[in-house]
PDB file of N, CA and C in Angstrom:
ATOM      1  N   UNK A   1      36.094   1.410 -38.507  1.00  0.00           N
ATOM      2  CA  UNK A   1      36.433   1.083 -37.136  1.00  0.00           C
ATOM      3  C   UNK A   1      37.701   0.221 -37.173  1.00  0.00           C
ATOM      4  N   UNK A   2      38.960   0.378 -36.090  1.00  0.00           N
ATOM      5  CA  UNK A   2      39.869  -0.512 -36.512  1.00  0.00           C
ATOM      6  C   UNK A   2      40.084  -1.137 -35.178  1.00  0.00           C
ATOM      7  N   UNK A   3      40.956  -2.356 -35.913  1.00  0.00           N
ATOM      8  CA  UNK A   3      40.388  -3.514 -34.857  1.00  0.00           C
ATOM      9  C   UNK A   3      41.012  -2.820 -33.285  1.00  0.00           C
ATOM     10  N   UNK A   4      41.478  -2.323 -32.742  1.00  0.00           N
ATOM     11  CA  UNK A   4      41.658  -1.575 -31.771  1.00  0.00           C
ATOM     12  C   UNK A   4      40.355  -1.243 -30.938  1.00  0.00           C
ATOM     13  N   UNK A   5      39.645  -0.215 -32.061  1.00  0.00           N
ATOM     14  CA  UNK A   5      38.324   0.063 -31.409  1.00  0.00           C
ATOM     15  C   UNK A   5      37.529  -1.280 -31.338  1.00  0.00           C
ATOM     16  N   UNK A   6      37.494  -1.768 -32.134  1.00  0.00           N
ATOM     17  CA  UNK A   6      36.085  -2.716 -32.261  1.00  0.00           C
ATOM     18  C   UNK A   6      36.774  -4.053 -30.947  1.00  0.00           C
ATOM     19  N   UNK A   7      38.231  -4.133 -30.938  1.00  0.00           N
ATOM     20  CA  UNK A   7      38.532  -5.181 -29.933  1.00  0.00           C
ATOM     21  C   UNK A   7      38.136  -4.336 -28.076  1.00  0.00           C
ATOM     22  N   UNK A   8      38.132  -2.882 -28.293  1.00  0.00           N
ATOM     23  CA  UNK A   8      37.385  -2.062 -26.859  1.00  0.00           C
ATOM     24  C   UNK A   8      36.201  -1.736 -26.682  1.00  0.00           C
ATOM     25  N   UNK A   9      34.903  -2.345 -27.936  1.00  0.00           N
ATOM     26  CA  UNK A   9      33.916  -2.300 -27.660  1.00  0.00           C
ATOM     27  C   UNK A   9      33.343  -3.121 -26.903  1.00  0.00           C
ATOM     28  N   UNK A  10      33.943  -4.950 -27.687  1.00  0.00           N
ATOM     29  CA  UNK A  10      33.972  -5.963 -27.552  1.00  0.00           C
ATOM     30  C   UNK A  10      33.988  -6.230 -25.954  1.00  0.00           C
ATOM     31  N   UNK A  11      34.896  -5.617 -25.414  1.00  0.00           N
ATOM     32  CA  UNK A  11      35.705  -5.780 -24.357  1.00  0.00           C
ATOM     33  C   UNK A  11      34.433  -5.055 -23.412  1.00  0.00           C
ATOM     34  N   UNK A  12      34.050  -3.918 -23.855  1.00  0.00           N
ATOM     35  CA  UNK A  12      33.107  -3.226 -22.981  1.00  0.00           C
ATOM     36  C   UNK A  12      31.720  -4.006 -22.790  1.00  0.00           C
ATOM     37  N   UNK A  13      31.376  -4.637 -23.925  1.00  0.00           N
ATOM     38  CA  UNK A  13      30.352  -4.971 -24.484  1.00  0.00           C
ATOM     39  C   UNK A  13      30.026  -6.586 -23.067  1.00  0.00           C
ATOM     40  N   UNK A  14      31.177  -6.803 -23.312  1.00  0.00           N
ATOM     41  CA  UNK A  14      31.295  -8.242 -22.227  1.00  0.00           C
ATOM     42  C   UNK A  14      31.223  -8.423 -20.610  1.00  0.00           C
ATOM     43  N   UNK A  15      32.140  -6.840 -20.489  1.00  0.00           N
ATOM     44  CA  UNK A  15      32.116  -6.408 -18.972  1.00  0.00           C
ATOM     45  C   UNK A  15      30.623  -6.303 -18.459  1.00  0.00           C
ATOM     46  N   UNK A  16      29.980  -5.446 -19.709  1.00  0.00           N
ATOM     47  CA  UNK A  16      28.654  -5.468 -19.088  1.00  0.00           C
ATOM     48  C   UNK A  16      27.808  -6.619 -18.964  1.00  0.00           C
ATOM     49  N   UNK A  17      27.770  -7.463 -19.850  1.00  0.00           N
ATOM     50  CA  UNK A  17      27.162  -8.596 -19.237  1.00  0.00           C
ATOM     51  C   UNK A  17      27.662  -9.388 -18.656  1.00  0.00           C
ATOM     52  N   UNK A  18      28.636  -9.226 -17.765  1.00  0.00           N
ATOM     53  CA  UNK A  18      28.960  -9.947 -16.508  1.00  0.00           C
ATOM     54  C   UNK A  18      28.589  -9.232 -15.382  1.00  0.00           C
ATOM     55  N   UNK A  19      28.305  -7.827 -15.754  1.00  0.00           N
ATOM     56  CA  UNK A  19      28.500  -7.186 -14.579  1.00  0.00           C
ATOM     57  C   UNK A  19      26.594  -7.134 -13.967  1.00  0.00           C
ATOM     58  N   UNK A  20      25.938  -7.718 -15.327  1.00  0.00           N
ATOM     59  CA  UNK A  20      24.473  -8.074 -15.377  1.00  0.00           C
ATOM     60  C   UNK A  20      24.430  -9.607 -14.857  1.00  0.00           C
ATOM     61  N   UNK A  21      24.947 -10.377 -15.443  1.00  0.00           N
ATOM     62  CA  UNK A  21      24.840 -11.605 -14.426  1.00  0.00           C
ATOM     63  C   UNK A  21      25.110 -11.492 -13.139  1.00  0.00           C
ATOM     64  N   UNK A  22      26.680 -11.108 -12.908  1.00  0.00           N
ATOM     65  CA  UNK A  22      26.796 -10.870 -11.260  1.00  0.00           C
ATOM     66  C   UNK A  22      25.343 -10.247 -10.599  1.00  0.00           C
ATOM     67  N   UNK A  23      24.739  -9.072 -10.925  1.00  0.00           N
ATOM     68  CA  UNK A  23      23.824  -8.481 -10.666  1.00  0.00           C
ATOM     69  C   UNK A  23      22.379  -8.981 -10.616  1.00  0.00           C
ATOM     70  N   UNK A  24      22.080  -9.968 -11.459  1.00  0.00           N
ATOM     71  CA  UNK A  24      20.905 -11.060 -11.089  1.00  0.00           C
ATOM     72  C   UNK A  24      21.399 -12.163 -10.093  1.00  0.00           C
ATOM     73  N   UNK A  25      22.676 -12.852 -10.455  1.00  0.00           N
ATOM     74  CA  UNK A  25      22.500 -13.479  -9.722  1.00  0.00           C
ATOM     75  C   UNK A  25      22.568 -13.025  -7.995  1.00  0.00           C
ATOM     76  N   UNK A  26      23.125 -11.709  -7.962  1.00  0.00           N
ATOM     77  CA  UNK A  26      23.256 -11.046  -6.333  1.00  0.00           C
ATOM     78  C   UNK A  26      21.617 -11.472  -5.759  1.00  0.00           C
ATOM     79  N   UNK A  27      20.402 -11.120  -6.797  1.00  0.00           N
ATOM     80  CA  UNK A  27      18.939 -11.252  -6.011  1.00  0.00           C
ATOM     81  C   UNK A  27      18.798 -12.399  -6.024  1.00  0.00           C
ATOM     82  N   UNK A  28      19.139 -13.517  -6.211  1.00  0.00           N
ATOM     83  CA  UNK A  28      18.609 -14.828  -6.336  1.00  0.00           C
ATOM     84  C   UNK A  28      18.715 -14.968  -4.460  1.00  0.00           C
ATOM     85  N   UNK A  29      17.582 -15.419  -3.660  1.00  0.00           N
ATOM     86  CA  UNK A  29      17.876 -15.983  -1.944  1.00  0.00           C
ATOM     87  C   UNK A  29      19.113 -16.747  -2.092  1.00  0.00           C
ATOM     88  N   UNK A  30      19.591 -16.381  -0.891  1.00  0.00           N
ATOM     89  CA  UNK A  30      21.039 -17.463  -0.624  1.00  0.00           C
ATOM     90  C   UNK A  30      20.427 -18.463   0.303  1.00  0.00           C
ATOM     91  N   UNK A  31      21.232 -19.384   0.589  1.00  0.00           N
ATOM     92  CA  UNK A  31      20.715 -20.831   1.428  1.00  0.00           C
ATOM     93  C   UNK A  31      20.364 -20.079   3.004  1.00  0.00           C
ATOM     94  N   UNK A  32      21.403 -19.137   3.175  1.00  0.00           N
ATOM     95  CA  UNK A  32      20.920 -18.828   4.527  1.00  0.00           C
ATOM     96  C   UNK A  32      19.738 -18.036   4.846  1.00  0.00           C
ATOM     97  N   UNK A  33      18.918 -17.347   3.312  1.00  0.00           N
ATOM     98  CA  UNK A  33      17.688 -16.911   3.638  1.00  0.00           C
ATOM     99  C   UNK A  33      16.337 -17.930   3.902  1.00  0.00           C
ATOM    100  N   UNK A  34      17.086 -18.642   2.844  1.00  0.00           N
ATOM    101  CA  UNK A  34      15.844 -20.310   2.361  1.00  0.00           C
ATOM    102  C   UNK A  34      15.984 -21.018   3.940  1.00  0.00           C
ATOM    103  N   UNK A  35      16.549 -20.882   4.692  1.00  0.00           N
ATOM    104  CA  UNK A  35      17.028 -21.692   5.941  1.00  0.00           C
ATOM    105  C   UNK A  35      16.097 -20.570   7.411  1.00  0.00           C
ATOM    106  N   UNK A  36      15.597 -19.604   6.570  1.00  0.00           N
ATOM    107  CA  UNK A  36      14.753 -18.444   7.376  1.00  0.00           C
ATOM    108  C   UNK A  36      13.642 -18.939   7.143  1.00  0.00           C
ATOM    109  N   UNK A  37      13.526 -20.029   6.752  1.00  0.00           N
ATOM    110  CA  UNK A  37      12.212 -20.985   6.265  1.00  0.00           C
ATOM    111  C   UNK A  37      11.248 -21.852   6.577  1.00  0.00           C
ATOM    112  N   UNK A  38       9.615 -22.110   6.444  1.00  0.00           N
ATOM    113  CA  UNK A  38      10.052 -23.506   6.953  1.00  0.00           C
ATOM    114  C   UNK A  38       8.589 -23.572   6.311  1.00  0.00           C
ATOM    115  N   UNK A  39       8.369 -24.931   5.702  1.00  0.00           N
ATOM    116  CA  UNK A  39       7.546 -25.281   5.031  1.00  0.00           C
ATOM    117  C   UNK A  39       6.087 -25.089   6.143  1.00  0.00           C
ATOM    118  N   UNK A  40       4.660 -24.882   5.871  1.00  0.00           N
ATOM    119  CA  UNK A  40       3.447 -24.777   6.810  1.00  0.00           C
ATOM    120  C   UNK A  40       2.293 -25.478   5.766  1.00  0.00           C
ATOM    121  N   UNK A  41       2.104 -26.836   6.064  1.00  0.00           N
ATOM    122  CA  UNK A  41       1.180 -27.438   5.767  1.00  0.00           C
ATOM    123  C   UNK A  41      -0.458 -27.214   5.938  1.00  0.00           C
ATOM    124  N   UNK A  42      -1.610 -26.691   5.113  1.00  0.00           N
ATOM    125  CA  UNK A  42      -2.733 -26.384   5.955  1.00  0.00           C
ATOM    126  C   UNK A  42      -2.868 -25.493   5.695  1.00  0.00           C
ATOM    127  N   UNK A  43      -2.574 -24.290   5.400  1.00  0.00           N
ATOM    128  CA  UNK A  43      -2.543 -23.013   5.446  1.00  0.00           C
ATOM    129  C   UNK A  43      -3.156 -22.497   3.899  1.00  0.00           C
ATOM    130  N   UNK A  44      -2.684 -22.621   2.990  1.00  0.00           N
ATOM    131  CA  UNK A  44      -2.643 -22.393   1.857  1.00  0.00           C
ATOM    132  C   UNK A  44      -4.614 -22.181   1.209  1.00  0.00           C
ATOM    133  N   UNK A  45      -5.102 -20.713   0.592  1.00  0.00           N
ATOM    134  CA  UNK A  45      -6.190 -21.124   0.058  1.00  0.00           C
ATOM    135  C   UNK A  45      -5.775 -21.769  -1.405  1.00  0.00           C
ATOM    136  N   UNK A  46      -7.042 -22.228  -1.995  1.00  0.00           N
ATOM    137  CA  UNK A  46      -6.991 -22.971  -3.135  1.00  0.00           C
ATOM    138  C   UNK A  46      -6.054 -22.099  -4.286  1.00  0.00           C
ATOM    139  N   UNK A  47      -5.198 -22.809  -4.614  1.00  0.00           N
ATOM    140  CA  UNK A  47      -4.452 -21.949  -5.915  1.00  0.00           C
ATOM    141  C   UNK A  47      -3.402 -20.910  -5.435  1.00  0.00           C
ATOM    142  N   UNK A  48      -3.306 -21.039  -4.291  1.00  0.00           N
ATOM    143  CA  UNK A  48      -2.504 -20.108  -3.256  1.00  0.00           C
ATOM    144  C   UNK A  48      -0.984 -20.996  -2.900  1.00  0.00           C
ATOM    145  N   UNK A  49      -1.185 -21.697  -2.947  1.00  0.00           N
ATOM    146  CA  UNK A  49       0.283 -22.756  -2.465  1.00  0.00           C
ATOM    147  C   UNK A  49       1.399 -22.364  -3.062  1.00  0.00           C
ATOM    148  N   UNK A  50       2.354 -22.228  -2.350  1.00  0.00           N
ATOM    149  CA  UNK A  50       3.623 -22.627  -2.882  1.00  0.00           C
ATOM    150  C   UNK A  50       4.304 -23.723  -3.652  1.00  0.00           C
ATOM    151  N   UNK A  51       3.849 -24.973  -2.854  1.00  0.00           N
ATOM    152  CA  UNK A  51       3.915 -26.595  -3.509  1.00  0.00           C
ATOM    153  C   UNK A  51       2.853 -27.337  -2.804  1.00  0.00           C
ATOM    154  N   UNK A  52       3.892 -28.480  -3.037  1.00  0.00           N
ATOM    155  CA  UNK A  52       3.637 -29.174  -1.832  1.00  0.00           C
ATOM    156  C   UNK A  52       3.363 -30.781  -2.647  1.00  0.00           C
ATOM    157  N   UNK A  53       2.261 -31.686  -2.267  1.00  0.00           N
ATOM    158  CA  UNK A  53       3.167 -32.789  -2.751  1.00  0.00           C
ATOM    159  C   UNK A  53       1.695 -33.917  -2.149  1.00  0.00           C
ATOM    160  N   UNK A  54       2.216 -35.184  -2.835  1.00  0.00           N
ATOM    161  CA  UNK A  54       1.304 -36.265  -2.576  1.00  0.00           C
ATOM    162  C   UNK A  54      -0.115 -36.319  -3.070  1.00  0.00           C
ATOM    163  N   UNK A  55      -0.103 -36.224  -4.829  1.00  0.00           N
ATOM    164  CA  UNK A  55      -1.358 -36.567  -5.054  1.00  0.00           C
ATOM    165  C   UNK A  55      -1.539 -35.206  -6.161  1.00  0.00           C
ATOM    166  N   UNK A  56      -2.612 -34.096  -5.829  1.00  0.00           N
ATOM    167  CA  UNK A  56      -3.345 -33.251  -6.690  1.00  0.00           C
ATOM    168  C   UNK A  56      -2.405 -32.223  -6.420  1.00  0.00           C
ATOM    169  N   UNK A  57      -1.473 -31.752  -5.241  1.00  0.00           N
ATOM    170  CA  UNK A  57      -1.072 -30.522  -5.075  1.00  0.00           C
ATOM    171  C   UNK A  57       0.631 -30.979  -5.169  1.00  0.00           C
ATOM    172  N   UNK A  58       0.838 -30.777  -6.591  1.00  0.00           N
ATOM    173  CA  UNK A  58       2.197 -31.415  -6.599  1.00  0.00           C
ATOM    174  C   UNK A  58       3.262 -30.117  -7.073  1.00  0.00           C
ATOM    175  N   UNK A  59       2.641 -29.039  -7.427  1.00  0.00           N
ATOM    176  CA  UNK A  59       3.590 -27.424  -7.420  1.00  0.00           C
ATOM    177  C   UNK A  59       2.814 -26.653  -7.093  1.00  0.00           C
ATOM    178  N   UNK A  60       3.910 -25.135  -7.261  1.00  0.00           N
ATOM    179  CA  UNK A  60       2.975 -23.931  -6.924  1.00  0.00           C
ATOM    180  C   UNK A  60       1.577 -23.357  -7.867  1.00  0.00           C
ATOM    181  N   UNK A  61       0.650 -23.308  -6.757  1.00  0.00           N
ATOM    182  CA  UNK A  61      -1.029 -22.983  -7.410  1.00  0.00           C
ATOM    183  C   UNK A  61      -1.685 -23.975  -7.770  1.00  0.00           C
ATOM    184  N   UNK A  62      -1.243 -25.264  -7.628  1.00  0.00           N
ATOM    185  CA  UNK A  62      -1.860 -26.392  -7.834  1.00  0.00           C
ATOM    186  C   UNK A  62      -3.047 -26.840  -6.917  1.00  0.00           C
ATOM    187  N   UNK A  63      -3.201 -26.654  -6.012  1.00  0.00           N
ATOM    188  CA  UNK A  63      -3.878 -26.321  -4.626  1.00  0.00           C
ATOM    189  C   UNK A  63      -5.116 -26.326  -5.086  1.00  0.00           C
ATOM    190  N   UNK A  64      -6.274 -27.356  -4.610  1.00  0.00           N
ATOM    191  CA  UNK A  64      -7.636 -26.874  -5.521  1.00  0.00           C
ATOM    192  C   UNK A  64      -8.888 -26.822  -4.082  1.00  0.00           C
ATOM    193  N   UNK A  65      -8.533 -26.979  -2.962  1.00  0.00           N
ATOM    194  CA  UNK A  65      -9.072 -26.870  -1.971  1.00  0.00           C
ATOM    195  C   UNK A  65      -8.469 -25.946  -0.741  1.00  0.00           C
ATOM    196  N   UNK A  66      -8.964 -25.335  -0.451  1.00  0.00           N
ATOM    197  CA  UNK A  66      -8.822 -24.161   1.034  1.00  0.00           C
ATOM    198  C   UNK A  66      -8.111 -24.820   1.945  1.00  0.00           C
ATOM    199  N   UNK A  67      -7.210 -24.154   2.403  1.00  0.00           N
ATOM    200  CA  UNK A  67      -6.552 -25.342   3.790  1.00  0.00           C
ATOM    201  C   UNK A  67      -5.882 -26.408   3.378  1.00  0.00           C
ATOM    202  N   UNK A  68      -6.051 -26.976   1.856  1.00  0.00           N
ATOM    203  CA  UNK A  68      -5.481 -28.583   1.668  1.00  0.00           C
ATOM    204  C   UNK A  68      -4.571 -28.566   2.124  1.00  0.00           C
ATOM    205  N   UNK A  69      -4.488 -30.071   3.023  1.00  0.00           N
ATOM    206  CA  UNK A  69      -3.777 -30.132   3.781  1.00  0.00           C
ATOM    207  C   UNK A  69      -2.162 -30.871   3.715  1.00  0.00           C
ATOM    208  N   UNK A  70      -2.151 -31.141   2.368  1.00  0.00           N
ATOM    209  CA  UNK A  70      -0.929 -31.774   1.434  1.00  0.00           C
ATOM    210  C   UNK A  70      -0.365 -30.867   0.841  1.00  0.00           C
ATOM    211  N   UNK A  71      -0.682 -29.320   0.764  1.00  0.00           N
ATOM    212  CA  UNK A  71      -0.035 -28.207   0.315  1.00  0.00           C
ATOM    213  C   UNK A  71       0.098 -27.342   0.929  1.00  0.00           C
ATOM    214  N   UNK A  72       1.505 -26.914   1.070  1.00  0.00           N
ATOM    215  CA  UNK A  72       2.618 -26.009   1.823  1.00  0.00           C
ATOM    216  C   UNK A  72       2.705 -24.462   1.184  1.00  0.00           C
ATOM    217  N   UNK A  73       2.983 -23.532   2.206  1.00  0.00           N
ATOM    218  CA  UNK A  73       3.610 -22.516   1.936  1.00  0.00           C
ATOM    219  C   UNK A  73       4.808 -22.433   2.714  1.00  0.00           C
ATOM    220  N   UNK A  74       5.765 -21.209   2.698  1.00  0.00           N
ATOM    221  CA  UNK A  74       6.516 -21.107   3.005  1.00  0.00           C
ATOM    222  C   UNK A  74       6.839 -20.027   3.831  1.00  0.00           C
ATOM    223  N   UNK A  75       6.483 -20.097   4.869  1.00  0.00           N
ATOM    224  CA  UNK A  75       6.471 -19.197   6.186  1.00  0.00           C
ATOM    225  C   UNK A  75       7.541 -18.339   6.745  1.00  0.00           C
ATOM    226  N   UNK A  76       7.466 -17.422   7.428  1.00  0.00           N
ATOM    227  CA  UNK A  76       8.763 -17.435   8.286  1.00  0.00           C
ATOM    228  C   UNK A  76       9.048 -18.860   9.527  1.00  0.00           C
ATOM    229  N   UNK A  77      10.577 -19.021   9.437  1.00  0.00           N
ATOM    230  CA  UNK A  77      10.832 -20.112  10.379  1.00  0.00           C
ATOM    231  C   UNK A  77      10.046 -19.609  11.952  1.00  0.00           C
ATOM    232  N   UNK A  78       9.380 -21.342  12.618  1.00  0.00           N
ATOM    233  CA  UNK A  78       9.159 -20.607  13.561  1.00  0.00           C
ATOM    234  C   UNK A  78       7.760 -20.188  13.830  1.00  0.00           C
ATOM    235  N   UNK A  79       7.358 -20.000  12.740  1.00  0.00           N
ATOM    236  CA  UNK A  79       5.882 -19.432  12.484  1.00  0.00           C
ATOM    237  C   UNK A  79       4.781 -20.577  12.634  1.00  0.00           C
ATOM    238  N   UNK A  80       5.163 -21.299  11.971  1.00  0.00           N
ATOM    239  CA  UNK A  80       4.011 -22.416  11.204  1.00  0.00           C
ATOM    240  C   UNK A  80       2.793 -22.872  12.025  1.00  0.00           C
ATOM    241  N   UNK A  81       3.388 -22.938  13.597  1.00  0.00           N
ATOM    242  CA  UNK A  81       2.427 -23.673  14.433  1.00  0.00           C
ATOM    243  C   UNK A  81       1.745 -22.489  15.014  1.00  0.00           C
ATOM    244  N   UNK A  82       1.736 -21.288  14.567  1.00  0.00           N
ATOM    245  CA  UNK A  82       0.767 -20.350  15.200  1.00  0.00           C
ATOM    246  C   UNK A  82      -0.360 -20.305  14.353  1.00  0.00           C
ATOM    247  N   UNK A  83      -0.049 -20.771  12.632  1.00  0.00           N
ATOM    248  CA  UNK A  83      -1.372 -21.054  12.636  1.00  0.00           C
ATOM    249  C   UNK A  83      -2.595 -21.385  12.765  1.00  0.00           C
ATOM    250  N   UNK A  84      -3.743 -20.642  13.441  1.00  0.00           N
ATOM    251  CA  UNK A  84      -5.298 -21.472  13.553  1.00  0.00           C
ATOM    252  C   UNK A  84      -4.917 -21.211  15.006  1.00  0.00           C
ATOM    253  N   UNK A  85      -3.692 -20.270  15.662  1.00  0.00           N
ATOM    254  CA  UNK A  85      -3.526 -20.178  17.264  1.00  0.00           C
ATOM    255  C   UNK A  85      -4.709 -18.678  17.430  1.00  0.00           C
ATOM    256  N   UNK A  86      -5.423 -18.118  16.867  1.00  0.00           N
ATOM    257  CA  UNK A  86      -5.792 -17.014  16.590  1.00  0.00           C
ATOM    258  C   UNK A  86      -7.464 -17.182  16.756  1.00  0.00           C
ATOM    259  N   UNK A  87      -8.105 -16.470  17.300  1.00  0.00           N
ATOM    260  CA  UNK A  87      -9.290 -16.231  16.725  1.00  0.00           C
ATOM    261  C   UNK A  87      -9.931 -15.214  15.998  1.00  0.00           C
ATOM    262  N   UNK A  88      -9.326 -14.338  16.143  1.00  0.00           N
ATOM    263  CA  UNK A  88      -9.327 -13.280  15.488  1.00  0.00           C
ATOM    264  C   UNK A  88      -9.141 -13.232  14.309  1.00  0.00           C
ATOM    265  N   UNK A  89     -10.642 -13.010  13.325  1.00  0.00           N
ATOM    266  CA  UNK A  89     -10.616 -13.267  11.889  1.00  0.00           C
ATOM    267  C   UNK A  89      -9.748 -12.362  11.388  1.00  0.00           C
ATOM    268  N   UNK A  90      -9.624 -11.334  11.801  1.00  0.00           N
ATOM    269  CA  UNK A  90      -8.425  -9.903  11.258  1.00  0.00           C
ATOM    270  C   UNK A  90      -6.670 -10.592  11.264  1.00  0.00           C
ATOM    271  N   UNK A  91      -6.683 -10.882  12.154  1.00  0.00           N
ATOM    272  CA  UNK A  91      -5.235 -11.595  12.509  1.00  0.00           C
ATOM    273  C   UNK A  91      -4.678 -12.833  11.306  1.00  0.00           C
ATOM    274  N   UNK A  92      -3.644 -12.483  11.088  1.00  0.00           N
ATOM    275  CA  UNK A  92      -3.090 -13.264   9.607  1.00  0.00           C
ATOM    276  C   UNK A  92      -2.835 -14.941   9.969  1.00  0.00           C
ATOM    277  N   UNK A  93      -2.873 -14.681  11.322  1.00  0.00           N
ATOM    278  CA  UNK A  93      -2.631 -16.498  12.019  1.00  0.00           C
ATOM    279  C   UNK A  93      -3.875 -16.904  12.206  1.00  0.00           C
ATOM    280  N   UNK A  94      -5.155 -16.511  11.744  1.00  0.00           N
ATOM    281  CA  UNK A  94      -6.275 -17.368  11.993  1.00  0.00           C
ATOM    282  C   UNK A  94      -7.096 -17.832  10.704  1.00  0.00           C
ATOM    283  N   UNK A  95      -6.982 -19.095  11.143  1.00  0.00           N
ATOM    284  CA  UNK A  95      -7.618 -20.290  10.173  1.00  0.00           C
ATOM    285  C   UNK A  95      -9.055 -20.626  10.872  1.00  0.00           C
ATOM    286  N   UNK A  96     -10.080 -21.043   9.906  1.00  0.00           N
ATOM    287  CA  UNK A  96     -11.418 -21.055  10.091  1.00  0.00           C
ATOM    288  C   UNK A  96     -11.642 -22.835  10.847  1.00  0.00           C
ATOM    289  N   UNK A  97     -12.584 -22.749  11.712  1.00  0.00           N
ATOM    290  CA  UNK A  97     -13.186 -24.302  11.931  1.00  0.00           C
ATOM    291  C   UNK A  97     -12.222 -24.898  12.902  1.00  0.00           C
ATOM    292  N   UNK A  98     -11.250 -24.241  13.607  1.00  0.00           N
ATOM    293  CA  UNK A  98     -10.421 -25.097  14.404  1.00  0.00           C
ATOM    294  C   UNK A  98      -8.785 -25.631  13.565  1.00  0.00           C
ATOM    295  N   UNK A  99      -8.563 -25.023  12.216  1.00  0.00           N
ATOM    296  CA  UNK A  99      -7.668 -25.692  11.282  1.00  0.00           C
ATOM    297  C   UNK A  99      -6.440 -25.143  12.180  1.00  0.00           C
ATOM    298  N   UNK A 100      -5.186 -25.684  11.677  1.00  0.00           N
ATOM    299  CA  UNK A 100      -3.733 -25.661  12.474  1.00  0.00           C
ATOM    300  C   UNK A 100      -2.356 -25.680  11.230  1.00  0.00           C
ATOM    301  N   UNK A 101      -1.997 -24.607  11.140  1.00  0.00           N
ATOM    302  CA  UNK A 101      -0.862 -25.317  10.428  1.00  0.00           C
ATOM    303  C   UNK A 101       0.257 -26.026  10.972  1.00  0.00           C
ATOM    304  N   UNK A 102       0.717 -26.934  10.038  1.00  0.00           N
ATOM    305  CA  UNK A 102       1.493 -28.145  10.445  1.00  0.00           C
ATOM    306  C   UNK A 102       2.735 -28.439   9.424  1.00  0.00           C
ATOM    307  N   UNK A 103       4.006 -28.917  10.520  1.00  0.00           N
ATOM    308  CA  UNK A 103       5.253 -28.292   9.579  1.00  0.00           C
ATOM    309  C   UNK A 103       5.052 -29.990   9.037  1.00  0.00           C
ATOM    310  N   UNK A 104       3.982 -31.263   9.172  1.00  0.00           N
ATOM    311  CA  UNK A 104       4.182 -32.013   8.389  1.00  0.00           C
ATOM    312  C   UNK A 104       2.956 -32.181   7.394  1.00  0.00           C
ATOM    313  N   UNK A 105       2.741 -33.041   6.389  1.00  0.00           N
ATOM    314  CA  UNK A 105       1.494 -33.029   5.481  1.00  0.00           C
ATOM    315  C   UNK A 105       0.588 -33.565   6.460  1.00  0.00           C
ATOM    316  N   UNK A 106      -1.082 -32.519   6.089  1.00  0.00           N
ATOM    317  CA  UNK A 106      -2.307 -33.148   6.780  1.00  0.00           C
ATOM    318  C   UNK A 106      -2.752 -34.031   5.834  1.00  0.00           C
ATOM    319  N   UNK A 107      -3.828 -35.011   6.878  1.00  0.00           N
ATOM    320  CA  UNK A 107      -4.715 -35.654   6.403  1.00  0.00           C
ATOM    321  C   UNK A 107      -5.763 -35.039   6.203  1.00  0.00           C
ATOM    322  N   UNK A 108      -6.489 -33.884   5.464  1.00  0.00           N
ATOM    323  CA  UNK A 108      -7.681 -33.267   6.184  1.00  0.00           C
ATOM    324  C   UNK A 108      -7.842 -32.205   4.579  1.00  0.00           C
ATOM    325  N   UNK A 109      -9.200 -31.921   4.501  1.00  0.00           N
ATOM    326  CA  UNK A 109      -9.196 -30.682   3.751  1.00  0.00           C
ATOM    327  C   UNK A 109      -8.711 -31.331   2.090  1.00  0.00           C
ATOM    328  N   UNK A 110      -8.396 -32.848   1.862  1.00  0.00           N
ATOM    329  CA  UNK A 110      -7.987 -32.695   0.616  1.00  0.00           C
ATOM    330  C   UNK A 110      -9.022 -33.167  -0.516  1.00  0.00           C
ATOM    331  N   UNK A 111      -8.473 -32.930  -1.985  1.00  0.00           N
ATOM    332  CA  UNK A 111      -9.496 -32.704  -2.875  1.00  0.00           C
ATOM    333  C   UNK A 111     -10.341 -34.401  -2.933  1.00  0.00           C
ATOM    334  N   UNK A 112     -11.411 -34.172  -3.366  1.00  0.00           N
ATOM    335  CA  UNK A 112     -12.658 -35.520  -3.558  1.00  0.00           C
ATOM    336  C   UNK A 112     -12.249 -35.797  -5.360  1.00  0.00           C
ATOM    337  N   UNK A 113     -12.116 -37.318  -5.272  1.00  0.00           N
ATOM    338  CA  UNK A 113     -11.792 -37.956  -6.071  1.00  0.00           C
ATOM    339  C   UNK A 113     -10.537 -38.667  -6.546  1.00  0.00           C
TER     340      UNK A 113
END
C-alpha cells in the first residue's frame, strides 16, 4: 500500500466517524424539546420515576412507593395538573384515592423510615 493510498483510507476512515458523531449527536433532545417539558410530581409508580429528589428518590427508578410524592416524571408541558383530573380508570390521567399531580414536590405517599 503506498502512502497515497493508506493517507485516502485514513482520510475516509475519519470522515466516517465524524459523519457518526454528527449523526448521534443529531438524536440527542435539543433544549427546545426538553423545554416541551415539565417535571409532574405524584405520578410516578414505584421504580417508574424519572428522578426526582429529597431523600429516597434521588434518580431514575429509585422510586420505592406508588405516587411518591418527591418523585417526578417528565410529562408533556402543560399536562401535569390533569393528573388525578380523571375518573376513569382507563384514562392515562387517572390517579387512584383522590391523588393530583403536582409541578412541585408532595408531601404525601413517601417511603416509611
Amino acid at each position: 500500500m503506498t502512502i497515497t493510498t493508506r493517507r485516502a483510507a485514513s482520510t475516509a476512515i475519519l470522515a466516517g466517524a465524524v459523519a457518526t458523531a454528527a449523526a448521534a449527536l443529531a438524536a440527542v433532545p435539543t433544549p427546545a424539546s426538553a423545554q416541551a417539558q415539565e417535571r409532574c410530581y405524584g405520578i410516578a409508580l414505584a421504580g417508574a420515576n424519572d428522578c426526582g429528589g429529597h431523600g429516597n428518590a434521588t434518580c431514575a427508578g429509585t422510586s420505592t412507593v406508588d405516587y411518591q410524592g418527591n418523585a417526578w416524571k417528565l410529562v408533556e408541558a402543560g399536562t401535569c395538573v390533569q393528573y388525578g383530573s380523571e375518573t376513569d380508570m382507563t384514562n392515562a390521567f387517572y390517579l387512584p384515592e383522590g391523588r393530583m399531580g403536582s409541578l412541585e414536590p408532595l408531601e404525601r405517599d413517601l417511603p416509611q423510615g
